[in-house]
Protein backbone atom coordinates (compact mmCIF):
# COMPACT_ATOMS: atom_id res chain seq x y z
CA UNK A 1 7.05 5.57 9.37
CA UNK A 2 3.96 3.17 9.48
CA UNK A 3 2.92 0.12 11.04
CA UNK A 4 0.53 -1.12 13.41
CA UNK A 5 1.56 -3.57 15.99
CA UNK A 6 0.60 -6.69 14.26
CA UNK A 7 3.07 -5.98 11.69
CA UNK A 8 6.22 -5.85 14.68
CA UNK A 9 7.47 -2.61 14.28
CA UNK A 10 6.96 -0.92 11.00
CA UNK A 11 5.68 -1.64 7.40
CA UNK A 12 6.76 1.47 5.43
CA UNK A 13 9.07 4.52 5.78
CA UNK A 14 8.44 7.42 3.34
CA UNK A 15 9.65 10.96 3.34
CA UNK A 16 6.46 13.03 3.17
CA UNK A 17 6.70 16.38 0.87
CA UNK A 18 2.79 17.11 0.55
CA UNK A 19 0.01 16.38 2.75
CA UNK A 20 -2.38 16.33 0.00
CA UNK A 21 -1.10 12.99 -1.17
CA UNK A 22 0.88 10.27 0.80
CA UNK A 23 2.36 7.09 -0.18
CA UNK A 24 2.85 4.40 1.48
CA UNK A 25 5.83 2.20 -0.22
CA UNK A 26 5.71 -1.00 1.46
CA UNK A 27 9.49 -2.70 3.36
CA UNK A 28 11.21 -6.05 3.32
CA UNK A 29 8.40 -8.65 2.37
CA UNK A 30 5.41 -6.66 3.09
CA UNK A 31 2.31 -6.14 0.81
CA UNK A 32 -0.14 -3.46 0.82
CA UNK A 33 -4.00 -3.51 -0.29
CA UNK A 34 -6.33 -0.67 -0.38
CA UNK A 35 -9.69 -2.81 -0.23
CA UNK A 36 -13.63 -1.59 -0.36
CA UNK A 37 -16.05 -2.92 2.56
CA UNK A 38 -16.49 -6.78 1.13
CA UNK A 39 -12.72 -6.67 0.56
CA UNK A 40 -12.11 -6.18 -3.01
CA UNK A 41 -9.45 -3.99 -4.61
CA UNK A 42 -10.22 -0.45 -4.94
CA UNK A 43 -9.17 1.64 -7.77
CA UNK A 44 -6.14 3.96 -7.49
CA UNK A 45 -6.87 7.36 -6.01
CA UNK A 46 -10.18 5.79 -4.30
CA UNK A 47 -11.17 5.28 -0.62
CA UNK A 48 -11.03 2.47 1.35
CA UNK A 49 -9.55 0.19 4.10
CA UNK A 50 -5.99 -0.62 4.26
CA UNK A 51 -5.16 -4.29 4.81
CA UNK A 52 -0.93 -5.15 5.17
CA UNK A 53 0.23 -8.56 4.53
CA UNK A 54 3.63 -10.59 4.44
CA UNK A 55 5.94 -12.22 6.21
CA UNK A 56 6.13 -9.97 9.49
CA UNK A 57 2.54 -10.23 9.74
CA UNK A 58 1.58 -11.92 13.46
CA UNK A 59 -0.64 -15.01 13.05
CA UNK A 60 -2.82 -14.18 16.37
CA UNK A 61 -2.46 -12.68 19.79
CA UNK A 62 -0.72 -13.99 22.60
CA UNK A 63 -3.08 -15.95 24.65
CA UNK A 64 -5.90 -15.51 22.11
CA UNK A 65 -5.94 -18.58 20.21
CA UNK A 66 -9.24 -17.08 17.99
């Protein structure tokens, strides 16, 4: 189970048989994107940054109108 706090409680739930190669299948109205460091797509099986977005995303933090 994944999902950092900004997305609620979770993002994606995945049975993991190898730890060589995980995968992350994305719940409800969630999207997931693997970007480089100027936030373009990577190609599959490449490195970079992952960025979640949909409807459970928060807009902000409490109190912390920036």
């Amino acid at each position: 189970m994944y999902g950092p706090t900004e997305t609620t409680i979770w993002s994606s739930t995945e049975r993991l048989t190898s730890a060589d190669q995980i995968s992350l299948a994305a719940d409800c109205d969630t999207q997931f994107h693997v970007l480089d460091e100027s936030r373009k797509p990577v190609s599959e099986g490449k490195p970079g940054e992952l960025w979640i977005g949909g409807t459970g995303l928060a807009r902000g933090y409490l109190d912390r109108p920036s």
